[in-house]
Protein backbone atom coordinates (compact mmCIF):
# COMPACT_ATOMS: atom_id res chain seq x y z
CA UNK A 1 -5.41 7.49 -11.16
CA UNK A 2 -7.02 4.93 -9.06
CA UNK A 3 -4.28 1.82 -7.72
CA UNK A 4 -5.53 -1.01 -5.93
CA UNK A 5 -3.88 -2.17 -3.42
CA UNK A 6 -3.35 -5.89 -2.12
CA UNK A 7 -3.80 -6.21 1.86
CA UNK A 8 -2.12 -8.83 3.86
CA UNK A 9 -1.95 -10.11 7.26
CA UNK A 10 -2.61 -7.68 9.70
CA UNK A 11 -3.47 -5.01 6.99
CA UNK A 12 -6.17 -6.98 5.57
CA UNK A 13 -8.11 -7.96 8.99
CA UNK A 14 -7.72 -4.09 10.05
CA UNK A 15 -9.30 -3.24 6.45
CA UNK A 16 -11.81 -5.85 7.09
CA UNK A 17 -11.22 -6.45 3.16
CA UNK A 18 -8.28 -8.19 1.19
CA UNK A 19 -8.07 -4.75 -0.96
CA UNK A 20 -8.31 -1.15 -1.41
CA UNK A 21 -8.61 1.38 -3.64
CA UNK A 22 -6.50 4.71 -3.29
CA UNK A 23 -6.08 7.46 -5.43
CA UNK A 24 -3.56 9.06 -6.71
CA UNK A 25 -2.33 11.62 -9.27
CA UNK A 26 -0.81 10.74 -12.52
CA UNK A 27 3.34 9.61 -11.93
CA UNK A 28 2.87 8.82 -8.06
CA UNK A 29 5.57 7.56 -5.73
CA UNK A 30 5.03 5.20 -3.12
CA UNK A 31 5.85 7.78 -0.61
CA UNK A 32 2.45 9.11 -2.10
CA UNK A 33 0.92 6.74 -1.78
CA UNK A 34 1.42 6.05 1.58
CA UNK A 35 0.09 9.41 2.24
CA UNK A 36 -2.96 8.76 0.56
CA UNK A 37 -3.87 5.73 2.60
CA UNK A 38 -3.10 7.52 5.56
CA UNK A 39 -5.69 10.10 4.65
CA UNK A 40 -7.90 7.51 2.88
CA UNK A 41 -8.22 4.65 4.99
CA UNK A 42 -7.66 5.82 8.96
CA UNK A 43 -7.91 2.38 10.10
CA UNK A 44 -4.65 1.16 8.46
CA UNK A 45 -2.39 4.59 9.31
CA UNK A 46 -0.41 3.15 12.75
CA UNK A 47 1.09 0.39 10.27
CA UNK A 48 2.05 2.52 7.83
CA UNK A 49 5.76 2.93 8.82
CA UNK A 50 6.16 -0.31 8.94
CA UNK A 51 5.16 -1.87 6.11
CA UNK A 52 6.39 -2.47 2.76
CA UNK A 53 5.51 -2.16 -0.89
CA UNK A 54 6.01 -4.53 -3.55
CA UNK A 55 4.92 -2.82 -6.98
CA UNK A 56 4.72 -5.53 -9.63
CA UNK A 57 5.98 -8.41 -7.55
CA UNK A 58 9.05 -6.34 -6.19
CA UNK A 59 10.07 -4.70 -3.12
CA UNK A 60 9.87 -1.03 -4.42
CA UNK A 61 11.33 2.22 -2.31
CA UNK A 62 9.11 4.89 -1.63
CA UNK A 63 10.78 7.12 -4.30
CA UNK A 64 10.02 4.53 -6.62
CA UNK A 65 7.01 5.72 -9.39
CA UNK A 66 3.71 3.52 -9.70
CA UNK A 67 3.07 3.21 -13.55
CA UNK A 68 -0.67 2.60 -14.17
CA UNK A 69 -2.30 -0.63 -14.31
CA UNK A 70 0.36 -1.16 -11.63
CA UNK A 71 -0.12 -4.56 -9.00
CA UNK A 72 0.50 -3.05 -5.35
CA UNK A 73 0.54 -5.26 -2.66
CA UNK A 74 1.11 -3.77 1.17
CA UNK A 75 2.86 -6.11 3.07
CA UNK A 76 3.34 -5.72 6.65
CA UNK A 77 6.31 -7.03 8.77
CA UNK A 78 5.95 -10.80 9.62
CA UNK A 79 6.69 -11.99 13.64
CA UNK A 80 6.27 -15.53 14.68
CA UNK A 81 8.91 -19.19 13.75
């Protein structure tokens, strides 16, 4: 199955693109799919351990499943006040 995923921040300006497209078989975890982007998309693999994924508007584990149609969004840790 194909998931887009939403880029933010510091994601989205090392994508060079507010979203990507990763794929993934059928009744994928997010652990999954953070493997996936890691092979699929180089430039964004040295922020993968620290982000986090929200699957339908909430924080999800990465045990948690990815139903199709799903909204991802990859949100990386926030610094700054």
């Amino acid at each position: 199955m194909l998931i887009q995923v939403k880029l933010f921040a510091v994601a989205k300006q090392r994508a060079g693109q507010s979203t990507i497209v990763v794929e993934l078989p059928q009744h994928a975890t997010l652990r999954e799919l953070r493997e996936a982007i890691y092979d699929q998309h180089p430039r964004l693999a040295d922020l993968l351990a620290h982000v986090r994924f929200a699957v339908n508007s909430d924080y999800a584990a990465d045990e948690s499943l990815i139903p199709e149609g799903a909204e991802v969004a990859c949100i990386p840790p926030v610094s700054g006040g």
